[in-house]
Protein backbone atom coordinates (compact mmCIF):
# COMPACT_ATOMS: atom_id res chain seq x y z
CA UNK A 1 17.89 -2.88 -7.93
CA UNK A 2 15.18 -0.80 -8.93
CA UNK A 3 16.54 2.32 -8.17
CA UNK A 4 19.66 1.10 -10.79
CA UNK A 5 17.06 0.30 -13.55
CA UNK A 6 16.08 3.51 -13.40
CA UNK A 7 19.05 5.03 -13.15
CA UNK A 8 19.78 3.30 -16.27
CA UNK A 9 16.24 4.47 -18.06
CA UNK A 10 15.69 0.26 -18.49
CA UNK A 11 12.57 0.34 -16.70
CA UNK A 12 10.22 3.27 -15.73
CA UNK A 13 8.68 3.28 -11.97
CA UNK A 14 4.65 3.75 -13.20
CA UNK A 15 5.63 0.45 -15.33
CA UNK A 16 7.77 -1.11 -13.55
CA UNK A 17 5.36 -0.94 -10.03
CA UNK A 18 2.30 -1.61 -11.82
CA UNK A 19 3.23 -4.50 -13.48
CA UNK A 20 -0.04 -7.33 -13.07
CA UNK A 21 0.75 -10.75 -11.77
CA UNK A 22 1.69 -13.55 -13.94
CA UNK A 23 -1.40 -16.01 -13.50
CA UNK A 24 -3.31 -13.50 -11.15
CA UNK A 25 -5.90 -13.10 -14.20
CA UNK A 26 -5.29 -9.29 -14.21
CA UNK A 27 -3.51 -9.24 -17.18
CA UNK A 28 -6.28 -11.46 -19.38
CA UNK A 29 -9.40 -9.06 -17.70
CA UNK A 30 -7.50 -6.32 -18.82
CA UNK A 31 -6.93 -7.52 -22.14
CA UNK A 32 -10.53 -8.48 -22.65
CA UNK A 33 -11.62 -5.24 -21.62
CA UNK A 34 -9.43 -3.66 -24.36
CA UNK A 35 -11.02 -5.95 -26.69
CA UNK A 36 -14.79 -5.06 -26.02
CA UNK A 37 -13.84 -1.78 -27.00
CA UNK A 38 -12.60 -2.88 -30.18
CA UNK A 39 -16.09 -4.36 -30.73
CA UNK A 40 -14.76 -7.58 -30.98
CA UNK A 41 -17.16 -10.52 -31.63
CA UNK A 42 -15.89 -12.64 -28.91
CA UNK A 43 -12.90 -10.71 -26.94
CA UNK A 44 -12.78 -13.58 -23.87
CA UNK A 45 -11.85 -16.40 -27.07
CA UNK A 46 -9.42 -13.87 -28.79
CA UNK A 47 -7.65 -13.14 -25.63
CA UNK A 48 -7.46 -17.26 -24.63
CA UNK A 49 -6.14 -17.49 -28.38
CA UNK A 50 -3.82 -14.98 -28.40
CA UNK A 51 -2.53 -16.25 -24.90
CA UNK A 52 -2.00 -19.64 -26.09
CA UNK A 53 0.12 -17.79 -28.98
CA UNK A 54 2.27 -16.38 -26.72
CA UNK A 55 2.70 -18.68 -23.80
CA UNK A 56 2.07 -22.17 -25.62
CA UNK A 57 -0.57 -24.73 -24.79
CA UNK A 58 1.38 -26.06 -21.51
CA UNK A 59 2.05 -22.76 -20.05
CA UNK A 60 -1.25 -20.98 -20.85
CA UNK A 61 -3.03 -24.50 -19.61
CA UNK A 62 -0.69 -24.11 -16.32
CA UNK A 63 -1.66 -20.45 -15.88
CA UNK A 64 -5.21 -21.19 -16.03
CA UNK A 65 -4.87 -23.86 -13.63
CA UNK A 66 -3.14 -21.46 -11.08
CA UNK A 67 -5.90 -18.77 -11.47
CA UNK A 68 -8.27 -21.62 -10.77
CA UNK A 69 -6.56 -22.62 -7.41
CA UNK A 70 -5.84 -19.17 -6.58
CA UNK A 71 -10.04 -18.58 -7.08
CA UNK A 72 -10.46 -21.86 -5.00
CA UNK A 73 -8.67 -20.40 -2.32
CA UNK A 74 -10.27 -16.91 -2.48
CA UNK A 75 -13.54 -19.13 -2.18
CA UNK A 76 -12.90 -20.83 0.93
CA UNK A 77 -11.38 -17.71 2.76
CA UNK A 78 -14.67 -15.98 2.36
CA UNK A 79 -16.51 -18.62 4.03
CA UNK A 80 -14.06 -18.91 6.92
């Protein structure tokens, strides 16, 4: 399949590879960090605001929630 989208010049293998996890939090670090260079005031509030924009209260409430869990989990590995 991803040889076809690329075949097709729908997707592009750097972008299409690298893509970040929905809900792994890579995607809202990353965002943030773009933000601090734009000297912005508060770029972790922007970036939960502009989240909530695009993914609506439920889902960007549900994404937060599985970061949480996912941290949780991290958490007890570490002390196993």
């Amino acid at each position: 399949m991803i040889k076809q989208l690329l075949v097709t010049g729908v997707a592009k293998l750097g972008n299409f590879m690298d893509k970040m996890k929905l809900g792994g939090g890579g995607r809202y670090e990353k965002l943030i960090g773009s933000l601090e260079k734009k000297g912005v005031k508060d770029p972790a509030a922007l970036a939960a605001h502009i989240g909530m924009k695009k993914y609506g209260k439920k889902g960007f409430l549900s994404l937060a929630a599985k970061g949480r869990r996912r941290a949780m989990r991290e958490k007890k590995a570490s002390y196993a």
